[in-house]
N, C-alpha and C. Protein backbone atom coordinates (compact mmCIF):
# COMPACT_ATOMS: atom_id res chain seq x y z
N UNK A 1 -15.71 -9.93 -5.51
CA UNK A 1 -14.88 -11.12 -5.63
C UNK A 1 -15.67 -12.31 -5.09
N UNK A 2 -16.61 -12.98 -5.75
CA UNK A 2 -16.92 -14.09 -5.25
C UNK A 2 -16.50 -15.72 -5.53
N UNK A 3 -16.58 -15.86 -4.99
CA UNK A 3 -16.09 -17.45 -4.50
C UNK A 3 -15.19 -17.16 -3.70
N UNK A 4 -14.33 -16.14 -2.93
CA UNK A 4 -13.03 -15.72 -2.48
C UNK A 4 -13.50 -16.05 -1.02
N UNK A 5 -12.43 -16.67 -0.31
CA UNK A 5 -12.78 -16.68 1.57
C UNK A 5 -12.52 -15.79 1.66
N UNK A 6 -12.67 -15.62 3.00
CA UNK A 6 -12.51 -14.30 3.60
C UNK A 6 -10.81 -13.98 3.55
N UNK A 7 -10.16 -14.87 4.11
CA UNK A 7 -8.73 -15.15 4.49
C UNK A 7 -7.84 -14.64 3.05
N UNK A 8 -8.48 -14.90 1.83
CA UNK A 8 -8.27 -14.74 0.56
C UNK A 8 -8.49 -13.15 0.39
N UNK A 9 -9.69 -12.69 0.78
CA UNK A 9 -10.35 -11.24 0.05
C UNK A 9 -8.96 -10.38 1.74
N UNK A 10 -8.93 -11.10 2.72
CA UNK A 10 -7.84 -9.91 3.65
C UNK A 10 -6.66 -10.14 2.99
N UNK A 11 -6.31 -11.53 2.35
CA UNK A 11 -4.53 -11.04 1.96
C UNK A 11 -4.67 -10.36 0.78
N UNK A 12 -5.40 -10.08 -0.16
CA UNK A 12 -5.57 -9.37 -1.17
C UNK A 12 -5.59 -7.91 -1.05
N UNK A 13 -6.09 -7.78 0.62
CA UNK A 13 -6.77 -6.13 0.86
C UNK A 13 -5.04 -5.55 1.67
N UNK A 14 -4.44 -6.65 2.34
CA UNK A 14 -3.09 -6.44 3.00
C UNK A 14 -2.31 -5.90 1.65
N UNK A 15 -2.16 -6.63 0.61
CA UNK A 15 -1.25 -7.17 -0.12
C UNK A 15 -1.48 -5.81 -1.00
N UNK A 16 -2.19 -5.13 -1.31
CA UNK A 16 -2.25 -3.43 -2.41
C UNK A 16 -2.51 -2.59 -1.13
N UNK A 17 -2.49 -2.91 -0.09
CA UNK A 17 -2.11 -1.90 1.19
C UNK A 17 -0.22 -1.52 0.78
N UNK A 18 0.36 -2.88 1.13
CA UNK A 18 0.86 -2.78 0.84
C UNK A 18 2.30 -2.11 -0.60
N UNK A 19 1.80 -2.36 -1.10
CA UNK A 19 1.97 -2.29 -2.60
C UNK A 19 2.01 -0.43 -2.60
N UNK A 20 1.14 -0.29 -2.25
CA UNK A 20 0.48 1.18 -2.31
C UNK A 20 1.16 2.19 -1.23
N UNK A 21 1.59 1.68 -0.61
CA UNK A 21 3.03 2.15 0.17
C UNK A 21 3.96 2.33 -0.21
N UNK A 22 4.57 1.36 -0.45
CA UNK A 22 6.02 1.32 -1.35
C UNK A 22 6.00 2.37 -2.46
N UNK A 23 4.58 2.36 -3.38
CA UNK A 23 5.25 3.35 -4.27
C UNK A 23 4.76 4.71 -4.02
N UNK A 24 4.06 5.10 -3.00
CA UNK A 24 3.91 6.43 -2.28
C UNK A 24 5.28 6.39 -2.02
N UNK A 25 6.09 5.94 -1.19
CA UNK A 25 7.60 6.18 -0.61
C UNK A 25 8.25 6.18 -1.86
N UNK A 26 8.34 5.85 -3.15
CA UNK A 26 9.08 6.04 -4.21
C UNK A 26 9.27 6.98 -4.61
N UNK A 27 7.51 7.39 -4.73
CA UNK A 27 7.40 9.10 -4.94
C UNK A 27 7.73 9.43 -4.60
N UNK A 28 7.49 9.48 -2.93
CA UNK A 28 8.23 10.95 -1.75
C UNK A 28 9.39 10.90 -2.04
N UNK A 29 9.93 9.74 -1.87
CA UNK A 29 11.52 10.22 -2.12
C UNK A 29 12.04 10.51 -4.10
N UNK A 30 11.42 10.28 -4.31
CA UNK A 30 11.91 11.22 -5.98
C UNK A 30 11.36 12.76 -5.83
N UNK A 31 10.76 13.44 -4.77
CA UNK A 31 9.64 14.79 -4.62
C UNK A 31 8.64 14.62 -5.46
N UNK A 32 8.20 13.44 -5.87
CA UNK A 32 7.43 14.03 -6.58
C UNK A 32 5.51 14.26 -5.53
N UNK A 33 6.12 13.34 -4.03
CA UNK A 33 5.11 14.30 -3.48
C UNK A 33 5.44 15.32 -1.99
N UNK A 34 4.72 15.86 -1.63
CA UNK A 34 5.12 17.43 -0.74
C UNK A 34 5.24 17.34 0.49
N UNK A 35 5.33 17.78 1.10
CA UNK A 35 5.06 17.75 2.92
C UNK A 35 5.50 16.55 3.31
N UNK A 36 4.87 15.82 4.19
CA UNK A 36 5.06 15.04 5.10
C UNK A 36 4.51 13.47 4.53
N UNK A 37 5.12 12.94 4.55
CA UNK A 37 4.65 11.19 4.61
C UNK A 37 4.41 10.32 5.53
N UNK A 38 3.86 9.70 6.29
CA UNK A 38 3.91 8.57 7.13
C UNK A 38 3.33 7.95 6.62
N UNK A 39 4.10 6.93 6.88
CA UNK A 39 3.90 5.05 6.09
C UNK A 39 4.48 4.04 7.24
N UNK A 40 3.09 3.20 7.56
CA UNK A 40 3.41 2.35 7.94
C UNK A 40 4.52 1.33 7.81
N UNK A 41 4.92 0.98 6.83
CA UNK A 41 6.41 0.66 6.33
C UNK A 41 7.49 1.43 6.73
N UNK A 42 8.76 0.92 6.68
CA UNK A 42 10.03 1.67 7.35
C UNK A 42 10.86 1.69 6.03
């Protein structure tokens, strides 16, 4: 990603952190994954 500040390339790296949570927890809770989850999110 160039031309990107830094401040730009961390909310981008927060922001599909994010993202990427939520639909892990979508899954878990439909089963479609196994065992145990922890997610920073509540």
């Amino acid at each position: 990603m160039i031309g990107k500040s830094i401040v730009e390339r961390a909310y981008y790296l927060m922001k599909l952190g994010r993202v990427f949570e939520e639909r892990a927890k979508e899954e878990y809770m439909k089963g479609n994954i196994s065992g145990f989850l922890h997610l920073v999110i509540s």
